[in-house]
Every structure is written in structure tokens, then in C-alpha cells.
C-alpha atoms as a PDB file:
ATOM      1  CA  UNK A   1      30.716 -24.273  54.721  1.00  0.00           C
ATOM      2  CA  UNK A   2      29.508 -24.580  50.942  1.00  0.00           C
ATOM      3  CA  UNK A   3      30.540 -22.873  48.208  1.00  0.00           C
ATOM      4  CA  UNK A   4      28.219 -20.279  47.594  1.00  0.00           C
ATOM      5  CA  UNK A   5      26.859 -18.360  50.616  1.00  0.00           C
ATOM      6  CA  UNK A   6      22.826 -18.506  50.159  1.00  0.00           C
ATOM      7  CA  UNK A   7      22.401 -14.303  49.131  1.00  0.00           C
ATOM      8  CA  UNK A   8      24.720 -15.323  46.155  1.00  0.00           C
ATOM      9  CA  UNK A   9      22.205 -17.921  44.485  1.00  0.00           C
ATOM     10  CA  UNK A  10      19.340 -15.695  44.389  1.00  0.00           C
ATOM     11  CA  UNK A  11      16.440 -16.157  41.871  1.00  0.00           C
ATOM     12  CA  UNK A  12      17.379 -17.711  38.554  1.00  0.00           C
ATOM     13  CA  UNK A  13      15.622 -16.203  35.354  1.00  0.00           C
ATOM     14  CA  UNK A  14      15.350 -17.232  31.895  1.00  0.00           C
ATOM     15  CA  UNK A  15      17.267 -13.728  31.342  1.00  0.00           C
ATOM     16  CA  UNK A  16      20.893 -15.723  32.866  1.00  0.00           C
ATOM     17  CA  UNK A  17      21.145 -17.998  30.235  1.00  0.00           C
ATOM     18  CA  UNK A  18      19.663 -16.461  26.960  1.00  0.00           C
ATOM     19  CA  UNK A  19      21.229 -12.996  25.877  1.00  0.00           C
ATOM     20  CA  UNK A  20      19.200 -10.280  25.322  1.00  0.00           C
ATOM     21  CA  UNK A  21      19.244  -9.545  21.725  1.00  0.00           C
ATOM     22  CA  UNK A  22      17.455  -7.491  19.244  1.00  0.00           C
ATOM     23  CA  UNK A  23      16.296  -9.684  16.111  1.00  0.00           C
ATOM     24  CA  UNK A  24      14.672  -7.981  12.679  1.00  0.00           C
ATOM     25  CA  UNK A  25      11.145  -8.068  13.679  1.00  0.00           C
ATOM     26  CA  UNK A  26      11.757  -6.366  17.200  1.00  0.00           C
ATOM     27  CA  UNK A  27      13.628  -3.491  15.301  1.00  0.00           C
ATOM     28  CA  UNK A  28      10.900  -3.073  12.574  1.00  0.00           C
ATOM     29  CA  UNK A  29       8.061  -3.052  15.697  1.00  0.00           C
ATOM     30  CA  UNK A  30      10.419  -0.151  17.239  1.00  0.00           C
ATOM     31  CA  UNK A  31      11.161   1.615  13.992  1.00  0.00           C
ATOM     32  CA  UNK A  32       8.308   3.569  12.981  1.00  0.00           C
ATOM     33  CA  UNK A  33       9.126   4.764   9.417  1.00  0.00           C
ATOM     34  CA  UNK A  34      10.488   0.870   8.761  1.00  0.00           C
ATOM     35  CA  UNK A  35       6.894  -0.024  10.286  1.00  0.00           C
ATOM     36  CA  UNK A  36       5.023   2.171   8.338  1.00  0.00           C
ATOM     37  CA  UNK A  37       7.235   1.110   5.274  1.00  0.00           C
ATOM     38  CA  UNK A  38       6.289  -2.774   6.170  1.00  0.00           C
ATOM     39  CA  UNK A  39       2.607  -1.192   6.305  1.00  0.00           C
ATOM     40  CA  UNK A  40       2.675  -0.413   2.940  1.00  0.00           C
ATOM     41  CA  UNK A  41       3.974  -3.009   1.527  1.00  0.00           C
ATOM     42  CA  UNK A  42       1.328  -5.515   2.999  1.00  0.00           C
ATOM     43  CA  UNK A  43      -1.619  -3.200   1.518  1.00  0.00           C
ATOM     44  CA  UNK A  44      -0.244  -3.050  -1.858  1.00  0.00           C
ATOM     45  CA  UNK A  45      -0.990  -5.586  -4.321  1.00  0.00           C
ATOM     46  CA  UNK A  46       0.570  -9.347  -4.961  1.00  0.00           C
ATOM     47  CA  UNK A  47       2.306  -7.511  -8.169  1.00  0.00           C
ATOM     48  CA  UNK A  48       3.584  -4.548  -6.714  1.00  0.00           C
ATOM     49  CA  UNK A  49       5.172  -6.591  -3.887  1.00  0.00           C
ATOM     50  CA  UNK A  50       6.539  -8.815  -6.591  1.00  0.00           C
ATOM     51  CA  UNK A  51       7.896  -6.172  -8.442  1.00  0.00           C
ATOM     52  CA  UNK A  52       9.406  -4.859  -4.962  1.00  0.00           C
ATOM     53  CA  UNK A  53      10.895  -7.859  -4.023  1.00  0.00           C
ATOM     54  CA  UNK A  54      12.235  -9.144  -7.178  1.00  0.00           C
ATOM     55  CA  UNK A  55      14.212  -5.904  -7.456  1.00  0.00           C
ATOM     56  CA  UNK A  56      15.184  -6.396 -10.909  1.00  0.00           C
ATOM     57  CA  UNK A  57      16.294  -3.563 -13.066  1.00  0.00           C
ATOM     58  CA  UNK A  58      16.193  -1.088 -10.393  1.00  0.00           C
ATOM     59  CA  UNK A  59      19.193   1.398  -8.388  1.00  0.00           C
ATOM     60  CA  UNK A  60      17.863   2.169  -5.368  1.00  0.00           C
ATOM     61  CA  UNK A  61      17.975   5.916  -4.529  1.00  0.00           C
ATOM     62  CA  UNK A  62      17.090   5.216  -1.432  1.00  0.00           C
ATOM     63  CA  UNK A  63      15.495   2.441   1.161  1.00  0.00           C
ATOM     64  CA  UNK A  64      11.430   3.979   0.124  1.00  0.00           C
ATOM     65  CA  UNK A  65      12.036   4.459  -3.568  1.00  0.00           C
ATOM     66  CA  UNK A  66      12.900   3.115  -6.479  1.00  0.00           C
ATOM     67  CA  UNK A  67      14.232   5.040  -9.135  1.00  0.00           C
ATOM     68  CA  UNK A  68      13.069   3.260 -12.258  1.00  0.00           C
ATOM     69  CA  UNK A  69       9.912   1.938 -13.179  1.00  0.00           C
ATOM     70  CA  UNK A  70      10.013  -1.635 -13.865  1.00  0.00           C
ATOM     71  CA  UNK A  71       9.200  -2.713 -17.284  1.00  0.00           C
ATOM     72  CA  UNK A  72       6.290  -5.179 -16.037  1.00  0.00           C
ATOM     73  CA  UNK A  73       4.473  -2.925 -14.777  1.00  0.00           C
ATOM     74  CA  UNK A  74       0.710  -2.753 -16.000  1.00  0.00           C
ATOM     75  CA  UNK A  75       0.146  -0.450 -19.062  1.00  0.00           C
ATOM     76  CA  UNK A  76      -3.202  -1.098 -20.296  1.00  0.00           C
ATOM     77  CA  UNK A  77      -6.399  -1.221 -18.091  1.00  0.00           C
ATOM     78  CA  UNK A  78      -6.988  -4.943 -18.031  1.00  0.00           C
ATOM     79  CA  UNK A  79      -3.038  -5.441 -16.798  1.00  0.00           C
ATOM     80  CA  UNK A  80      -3.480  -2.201 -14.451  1.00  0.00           C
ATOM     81  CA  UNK A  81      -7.108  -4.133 -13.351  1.00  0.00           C
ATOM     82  CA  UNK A  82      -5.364  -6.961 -12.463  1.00  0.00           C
ATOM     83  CA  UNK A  83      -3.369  -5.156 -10.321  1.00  0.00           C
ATOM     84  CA  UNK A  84      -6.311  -4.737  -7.791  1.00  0.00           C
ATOM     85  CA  UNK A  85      -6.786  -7.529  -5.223  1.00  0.00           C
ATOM     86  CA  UNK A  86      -9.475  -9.739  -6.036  1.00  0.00           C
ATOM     87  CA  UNK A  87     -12.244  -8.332  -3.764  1.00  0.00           C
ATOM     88  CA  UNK A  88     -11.564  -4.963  -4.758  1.00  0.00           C
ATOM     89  CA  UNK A  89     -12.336  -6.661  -8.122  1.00  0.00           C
ATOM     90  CA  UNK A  90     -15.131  -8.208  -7.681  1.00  0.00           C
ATOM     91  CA  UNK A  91     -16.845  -4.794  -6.051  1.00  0.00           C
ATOM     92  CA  UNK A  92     -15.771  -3.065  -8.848  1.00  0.00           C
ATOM     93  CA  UNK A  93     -17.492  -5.832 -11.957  1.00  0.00           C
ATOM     94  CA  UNK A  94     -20.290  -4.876 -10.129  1.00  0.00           C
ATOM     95  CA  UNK A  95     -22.378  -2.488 -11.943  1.00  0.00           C
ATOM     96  CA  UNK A  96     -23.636  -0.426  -8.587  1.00  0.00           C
ATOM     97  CA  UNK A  97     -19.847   1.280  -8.630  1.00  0.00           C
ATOM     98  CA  UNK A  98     -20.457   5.243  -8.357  1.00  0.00           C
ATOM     99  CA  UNK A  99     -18.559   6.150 -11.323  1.00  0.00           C
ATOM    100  CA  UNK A 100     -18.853   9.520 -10.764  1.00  0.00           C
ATOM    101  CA  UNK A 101     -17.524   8.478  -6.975  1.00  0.00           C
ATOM    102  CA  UNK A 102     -14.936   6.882  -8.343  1.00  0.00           C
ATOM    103  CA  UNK A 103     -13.630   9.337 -10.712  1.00  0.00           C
ATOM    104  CA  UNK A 104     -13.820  12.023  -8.721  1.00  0.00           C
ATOM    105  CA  UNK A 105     -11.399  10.371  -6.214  1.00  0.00           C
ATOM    106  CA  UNK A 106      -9.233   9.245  -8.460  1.00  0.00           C
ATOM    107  CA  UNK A 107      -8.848  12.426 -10.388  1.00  0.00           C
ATOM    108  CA  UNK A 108      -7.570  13.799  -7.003  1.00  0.00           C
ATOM    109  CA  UNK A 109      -5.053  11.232  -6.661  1.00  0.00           C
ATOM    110  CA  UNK A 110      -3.700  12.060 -10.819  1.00  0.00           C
ATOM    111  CA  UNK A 111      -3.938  15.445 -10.649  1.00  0.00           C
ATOM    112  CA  UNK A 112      -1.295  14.957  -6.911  1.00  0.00           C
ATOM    113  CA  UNK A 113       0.529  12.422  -7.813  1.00  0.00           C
ATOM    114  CA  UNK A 114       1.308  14.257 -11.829  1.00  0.00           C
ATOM    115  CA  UNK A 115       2.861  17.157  -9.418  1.00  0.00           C
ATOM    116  CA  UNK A 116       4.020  15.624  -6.811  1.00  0.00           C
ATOM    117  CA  UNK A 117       5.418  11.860  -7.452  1.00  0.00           C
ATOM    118  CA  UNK A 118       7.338  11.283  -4.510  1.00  0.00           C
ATOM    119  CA  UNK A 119       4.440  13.199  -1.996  1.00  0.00           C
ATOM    120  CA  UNK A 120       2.044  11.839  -0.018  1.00  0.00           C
ATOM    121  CA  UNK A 121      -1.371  12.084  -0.831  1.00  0.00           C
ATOM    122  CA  UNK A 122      -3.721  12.146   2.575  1.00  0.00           C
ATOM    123  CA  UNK A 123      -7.389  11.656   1.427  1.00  0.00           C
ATOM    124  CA  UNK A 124     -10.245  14.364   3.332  1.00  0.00           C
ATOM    125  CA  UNK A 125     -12.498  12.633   5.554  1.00  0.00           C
ATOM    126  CA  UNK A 126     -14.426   9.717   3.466  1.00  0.00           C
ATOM    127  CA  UNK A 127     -17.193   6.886   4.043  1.00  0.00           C
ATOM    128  CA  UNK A 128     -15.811   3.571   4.064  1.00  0.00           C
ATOM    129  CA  UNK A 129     -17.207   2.874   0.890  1.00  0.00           C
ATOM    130  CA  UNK A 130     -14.934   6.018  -0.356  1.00  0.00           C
ATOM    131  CA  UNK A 131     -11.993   5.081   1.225  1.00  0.00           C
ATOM    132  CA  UNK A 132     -12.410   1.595  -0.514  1.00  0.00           C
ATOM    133  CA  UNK A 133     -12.416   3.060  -3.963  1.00  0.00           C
ATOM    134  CA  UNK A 134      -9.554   4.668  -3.211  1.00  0.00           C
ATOM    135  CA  UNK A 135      -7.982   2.146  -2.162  1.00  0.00           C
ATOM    136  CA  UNK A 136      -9.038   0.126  -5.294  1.00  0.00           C
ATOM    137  CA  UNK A 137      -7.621   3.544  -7.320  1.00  0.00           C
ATOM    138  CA  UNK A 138      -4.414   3.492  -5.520  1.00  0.00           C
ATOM    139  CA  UNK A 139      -3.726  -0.360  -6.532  1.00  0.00           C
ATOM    140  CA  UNK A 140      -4.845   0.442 -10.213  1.00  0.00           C
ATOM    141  CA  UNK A 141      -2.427   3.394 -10.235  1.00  0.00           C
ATOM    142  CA  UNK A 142       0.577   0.989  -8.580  1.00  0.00           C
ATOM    143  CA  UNK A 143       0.182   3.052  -5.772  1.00  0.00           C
ATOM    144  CA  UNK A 144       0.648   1.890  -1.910  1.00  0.00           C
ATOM    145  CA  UNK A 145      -2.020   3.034   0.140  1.00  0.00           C
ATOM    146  CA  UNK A 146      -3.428   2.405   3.779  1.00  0.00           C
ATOM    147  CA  UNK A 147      -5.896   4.081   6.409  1.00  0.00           C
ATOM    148  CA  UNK A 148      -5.181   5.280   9.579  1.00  0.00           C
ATOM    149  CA  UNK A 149      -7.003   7.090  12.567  1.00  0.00           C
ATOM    150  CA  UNK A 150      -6.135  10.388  12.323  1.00  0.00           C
ATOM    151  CA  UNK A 151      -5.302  11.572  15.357  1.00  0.00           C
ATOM    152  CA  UNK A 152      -6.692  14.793  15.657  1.00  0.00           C
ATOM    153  CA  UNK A 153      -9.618  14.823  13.980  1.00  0.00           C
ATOM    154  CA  UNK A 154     -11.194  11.101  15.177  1.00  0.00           C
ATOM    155  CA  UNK A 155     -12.030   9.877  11.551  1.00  0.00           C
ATOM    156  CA  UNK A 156      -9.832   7.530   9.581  1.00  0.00           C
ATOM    157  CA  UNK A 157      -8.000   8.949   6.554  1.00  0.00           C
ATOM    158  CA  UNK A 158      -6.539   7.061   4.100  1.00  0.00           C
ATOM    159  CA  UNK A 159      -2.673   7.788   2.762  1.00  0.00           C
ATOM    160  CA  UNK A 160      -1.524   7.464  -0.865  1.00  0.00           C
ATOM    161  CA  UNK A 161       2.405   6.933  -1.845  1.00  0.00           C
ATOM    162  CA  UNK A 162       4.086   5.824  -4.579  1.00  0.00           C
ATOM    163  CA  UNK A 163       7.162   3.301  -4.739  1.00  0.00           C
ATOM    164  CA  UNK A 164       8.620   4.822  -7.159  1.00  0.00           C
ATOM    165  CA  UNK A 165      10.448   7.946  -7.935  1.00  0.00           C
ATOM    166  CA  UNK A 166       8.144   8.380 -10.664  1.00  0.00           C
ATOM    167  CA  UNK A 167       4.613   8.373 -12.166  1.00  0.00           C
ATOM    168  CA  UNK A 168       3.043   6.619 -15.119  1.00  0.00           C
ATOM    169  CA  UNK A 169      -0.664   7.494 -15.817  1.00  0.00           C
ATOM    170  CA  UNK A 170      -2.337   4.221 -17.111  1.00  0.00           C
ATOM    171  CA  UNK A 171      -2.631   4.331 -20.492  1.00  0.00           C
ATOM    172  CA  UNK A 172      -7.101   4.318 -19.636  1.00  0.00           C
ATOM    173  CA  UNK A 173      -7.961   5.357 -16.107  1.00  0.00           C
ATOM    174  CA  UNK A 174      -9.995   3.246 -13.824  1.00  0.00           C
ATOM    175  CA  UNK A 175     -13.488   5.207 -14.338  1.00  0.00           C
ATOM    176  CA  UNK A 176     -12.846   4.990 -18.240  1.00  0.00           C
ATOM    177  CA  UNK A 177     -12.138   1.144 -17.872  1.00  0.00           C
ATOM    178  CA  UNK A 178     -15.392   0.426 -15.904  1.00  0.00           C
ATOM    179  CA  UNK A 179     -17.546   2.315 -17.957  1.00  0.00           C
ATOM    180  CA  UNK A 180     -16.069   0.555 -21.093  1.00  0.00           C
ATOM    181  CA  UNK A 181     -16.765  -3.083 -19.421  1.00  0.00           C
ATOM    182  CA  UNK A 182     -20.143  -1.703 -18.931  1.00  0.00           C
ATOM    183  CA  UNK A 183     -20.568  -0.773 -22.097  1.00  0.00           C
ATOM    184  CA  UNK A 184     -19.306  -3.895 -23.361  1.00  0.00           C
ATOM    185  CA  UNK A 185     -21.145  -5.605 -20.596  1.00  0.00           C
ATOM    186  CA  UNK A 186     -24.725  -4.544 -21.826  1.00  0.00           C
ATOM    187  CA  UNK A 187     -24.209  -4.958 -25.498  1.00  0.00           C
ATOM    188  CA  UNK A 188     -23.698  -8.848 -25.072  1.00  0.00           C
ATOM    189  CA  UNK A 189     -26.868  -9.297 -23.576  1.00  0.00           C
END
């Protein structure tokens, strides 16, 4: 007679010797606000996450937003143009921009954002080319934004939020800036 009658050993599994545990990244994939919030923060720009992560000079209200603005963030247009990843960028030097495109949307996003700081701004239904501006506005602004599928409607939408508790206009908005490297643009040649 052994030991262990043979319908005690059964099947051994991986799952007998390692616990089951739930680690950081298995929470965030289940959590969808701390998803969404992980979203955001991997569309906003290499500054804006610096600024997040660094975390200096700043009580947090709460886990989404901060209550002060940080003192390095970008106040005239060439800082606030840096702001906006590089390929954004580089679409934008290009003198084929839609200003009036551009302006348009990002006149929407001043006019919300200088009611509504802590809202969320969901765009209508744009081109691609539209929801790239925007997203080139949002970055300019230090503003997170991403697009989604919208669920009802089939189209993808684009959302606008800001990090902080407040907003700061830039000193020269986005359409102003481009027109003035434009103009500068065309009197050196």
C-alpha cells in the first residue's frame, strides 16, 4: 500500500506552486478609469509627463489633478511649440497647415476649457487630419488628449482633459504662432 491512493495525485498545474496574485499592471488592465488615466498620460507630451512625474511643487487634490500649475510650464509659443511631439511638429512647419482649420478647432477647445477647466472636452465627428490638429492643439495647450471609437455613433472622437485644476491660455495661441513663423518664414527668402 503507498502513501497516496492514486485519485489523490491528480493532475499537477503550474497554479499548485505559484500563488495567484494580482500585480500593478493586472489591476491597471482591470481598472478602467486607472486605464484610461495611463491612456492619457502616454498621449501627452515628453514634458507634460515630466512635469507629471517629477511632481514637484504640487498638492495633489486628487489622483487625476493637480492643483497647481508648475512653474516650467511653457509660456511663450516657441516653449508651448516645443511641447508638441516632434511629428506633430514637423506637420505643422509645414506651410500646407489649414490655419483657418486649425484655429477654428482650437478656439473650441479655449473657449471649453476657459469655462470649464476640469471638463472634458469630446471633439464632433472630424477627418483624421482634424483630429490630428487637435491633437497637436491639445499638446500646445498642455492638454492630454486621445481618440476613441465612439460607441454609438461608429466614428472616432477625440477627448480633451486637462491635468490640472486649472487653465493658462498661452501667452500667443497656436494659429497666431504659425502664421507669425510664416510670416517670418517668407521674409527671409
Amino acid at each position: 500500500m503507498t502513501l497516496l491512493e492514486e485519485e489523490e495525485l491528480g493532475e499537477v498545474s503550474i497554479y499548485d506552486l505559484v500563488q495567484n496574485s494580482n500585480d500593478a499592471f493586472q489591476r491597471l488592465l482591470e481598472d478602467r478609469d486607472s486605464l484610461e488615466a495611463w491612456d492619457n498620460f502616454i498621449q501627452s507630451s515628453e514634458e507634460v509627463q515630466l512635469v507629471i512625474t517629477s511632481n514637484k511643487g504640487f498638492v495633489s487634490r486628487s489622483r487625476k489633478r493637480l492643483v497647481y500649475l508648475p512653474s516650467n510650464l511653457p509660456v511663450t509659443g516657441d516653449q508651448a511649440f516645443r511641447n508638441i511631439k516632434t511629428g506633430l511638429r514637423n506637420v505643422l512647419k509645414k506651410n500646407r497647415v489649414p490655419l483657418g482649420m486649425l484655429e477654428f478647432l482650437e478656439n473650441q477647445v479655449v473657449d471649453f476649457f476657459s469655462k470649464m477647466p476640469c471638463g472634458i472636452y469630446t471633439s464632433s465627428s472630424l477627418s483624421s487630419y482634424e483630429r490630428l490638429l487637435l491633437h497637436a492643439v491639445s499638446q500646445y495647450h498642455c492638454l492630454i488628449s486621445h481618440s476613441f471609437d465612439s460607441a454609438n455613433e461608429n466614428v472616432r472622437l477625440v477627448k480633451v482633459s486637462n491635468p490640472f485644476e486649472v487653465y493658462r491660455i498661452p501667452a500667443v495661441l497656436l494659429g497666431q504662432y504659425l502664421e507669425n513663423r510664416r510670416k517670418t518664414a517668407a521674409a527671409s527668402h
